[in-house]
Protein backbone atom coordinates (compact mmCIF):
# COMPACT_ATOMS: atom_id res chain seq x y z
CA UNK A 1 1.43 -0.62 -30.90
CA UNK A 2 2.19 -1.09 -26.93
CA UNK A 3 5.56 0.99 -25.68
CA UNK A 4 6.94 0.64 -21.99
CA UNK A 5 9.50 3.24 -21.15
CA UNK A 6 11.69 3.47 -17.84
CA UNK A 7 12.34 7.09 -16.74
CA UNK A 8 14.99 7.90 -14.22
CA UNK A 9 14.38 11.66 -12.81
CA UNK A 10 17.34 13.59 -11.56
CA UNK A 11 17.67 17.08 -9.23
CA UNK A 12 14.88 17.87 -6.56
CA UNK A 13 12.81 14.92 -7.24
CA UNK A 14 12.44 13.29 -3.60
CA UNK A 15 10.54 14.79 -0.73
CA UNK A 16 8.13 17.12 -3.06
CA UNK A 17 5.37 14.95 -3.99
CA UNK A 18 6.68 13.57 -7.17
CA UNK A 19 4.87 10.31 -7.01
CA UNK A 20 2.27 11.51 -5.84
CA UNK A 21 1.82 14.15 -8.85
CA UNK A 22 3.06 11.43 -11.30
CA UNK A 23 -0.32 8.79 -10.32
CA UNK A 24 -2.09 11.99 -10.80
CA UNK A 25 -0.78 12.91 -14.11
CA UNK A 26 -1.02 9.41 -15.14
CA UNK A 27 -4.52 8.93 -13.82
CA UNK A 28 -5.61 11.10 -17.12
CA UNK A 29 -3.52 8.28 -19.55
CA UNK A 30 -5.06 5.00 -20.70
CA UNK A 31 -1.70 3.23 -19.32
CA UNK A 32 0.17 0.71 -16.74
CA UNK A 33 2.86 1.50 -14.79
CA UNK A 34 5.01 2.90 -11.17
CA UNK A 35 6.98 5.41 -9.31
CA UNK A 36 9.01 5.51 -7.05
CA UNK A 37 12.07 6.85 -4.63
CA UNK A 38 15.66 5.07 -5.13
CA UNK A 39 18.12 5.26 -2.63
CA UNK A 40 20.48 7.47 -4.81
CA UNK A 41 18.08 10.63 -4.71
CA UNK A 42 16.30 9.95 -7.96
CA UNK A 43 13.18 8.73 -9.37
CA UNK A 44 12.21 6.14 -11.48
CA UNK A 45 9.13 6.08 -13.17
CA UNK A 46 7.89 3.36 -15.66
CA UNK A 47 4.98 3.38 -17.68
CA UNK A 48 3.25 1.02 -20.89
CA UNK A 49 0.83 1.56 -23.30
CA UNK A 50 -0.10 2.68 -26.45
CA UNK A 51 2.96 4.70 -27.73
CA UNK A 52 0.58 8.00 -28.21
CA UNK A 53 -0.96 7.33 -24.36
CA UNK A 54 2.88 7.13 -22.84
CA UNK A 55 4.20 9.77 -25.16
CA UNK A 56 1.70 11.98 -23.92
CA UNK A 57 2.40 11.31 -20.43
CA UNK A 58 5.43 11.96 -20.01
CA UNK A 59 5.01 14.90 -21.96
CA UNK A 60 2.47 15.64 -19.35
CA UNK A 61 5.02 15.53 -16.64
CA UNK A 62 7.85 17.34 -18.02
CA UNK A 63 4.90 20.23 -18.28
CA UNK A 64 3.46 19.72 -15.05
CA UNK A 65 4.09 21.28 -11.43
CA UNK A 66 7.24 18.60 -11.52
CA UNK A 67 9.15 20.13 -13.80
CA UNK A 68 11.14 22.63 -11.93
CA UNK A 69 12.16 20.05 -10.02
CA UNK A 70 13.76 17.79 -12.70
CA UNK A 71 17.39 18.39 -13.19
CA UNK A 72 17.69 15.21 -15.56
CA UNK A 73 16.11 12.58 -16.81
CA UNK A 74 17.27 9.62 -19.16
CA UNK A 75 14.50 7.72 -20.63
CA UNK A 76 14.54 4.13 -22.75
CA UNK A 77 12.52 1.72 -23.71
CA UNK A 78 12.73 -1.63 -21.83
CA UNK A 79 10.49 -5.11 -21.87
CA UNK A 80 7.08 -4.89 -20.20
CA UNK A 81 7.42 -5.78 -16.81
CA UNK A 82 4.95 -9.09 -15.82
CA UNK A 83 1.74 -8.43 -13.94
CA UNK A 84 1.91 -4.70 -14.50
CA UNK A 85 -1.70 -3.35 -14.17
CA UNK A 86 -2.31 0.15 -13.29
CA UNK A 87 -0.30 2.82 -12.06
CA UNK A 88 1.01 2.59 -9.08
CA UNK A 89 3.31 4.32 -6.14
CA UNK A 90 6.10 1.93 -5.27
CA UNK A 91 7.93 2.08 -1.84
């Protein structure tokens, strides 16, 4: 069954290669998605697929180099975005 969550990242999330290290990460998930900078200072990531494939992603990324930089992060699921094919930095 297909999931797409929307992840905003809080704390030291801008100006350290988080987007960068989230295509990474996602590069080793089956899934769709983006990342990128808002003009508040955090991140917003959004990714769809299987539930296991974007469970384990994220997962991924709250493990990975990111995560002392992630004060925060509030998570839920929204409505596939149209045309979403890959993953993808956004600017």
């Amino acid at each position: 069954m297909g999931k797409t969550v929307q992840v905003f990242y809080e704390g030291r999330v801008q100006g350290v290669g988080f987007r960068y290290s989230a295509r990474r990460v996602a590069a080793g998930f089956d899934l769709a998605g983006y990342v990128r900078n808002l003009p508040d200072g955090r991140v917003e990531l959004v990714a769809s697929g299987d539930e296991e494939e974007v469970d384990g992603f994220l997962q991924a990324v709250r493990e990975s180099e990111l995560a002392g930089h992630i004060g925060g992060e509030a998570a839920a699921e929204i409505v596939k975005p149209p045309g979403l094919r890959g993953f993808e930095i956004r600017f």
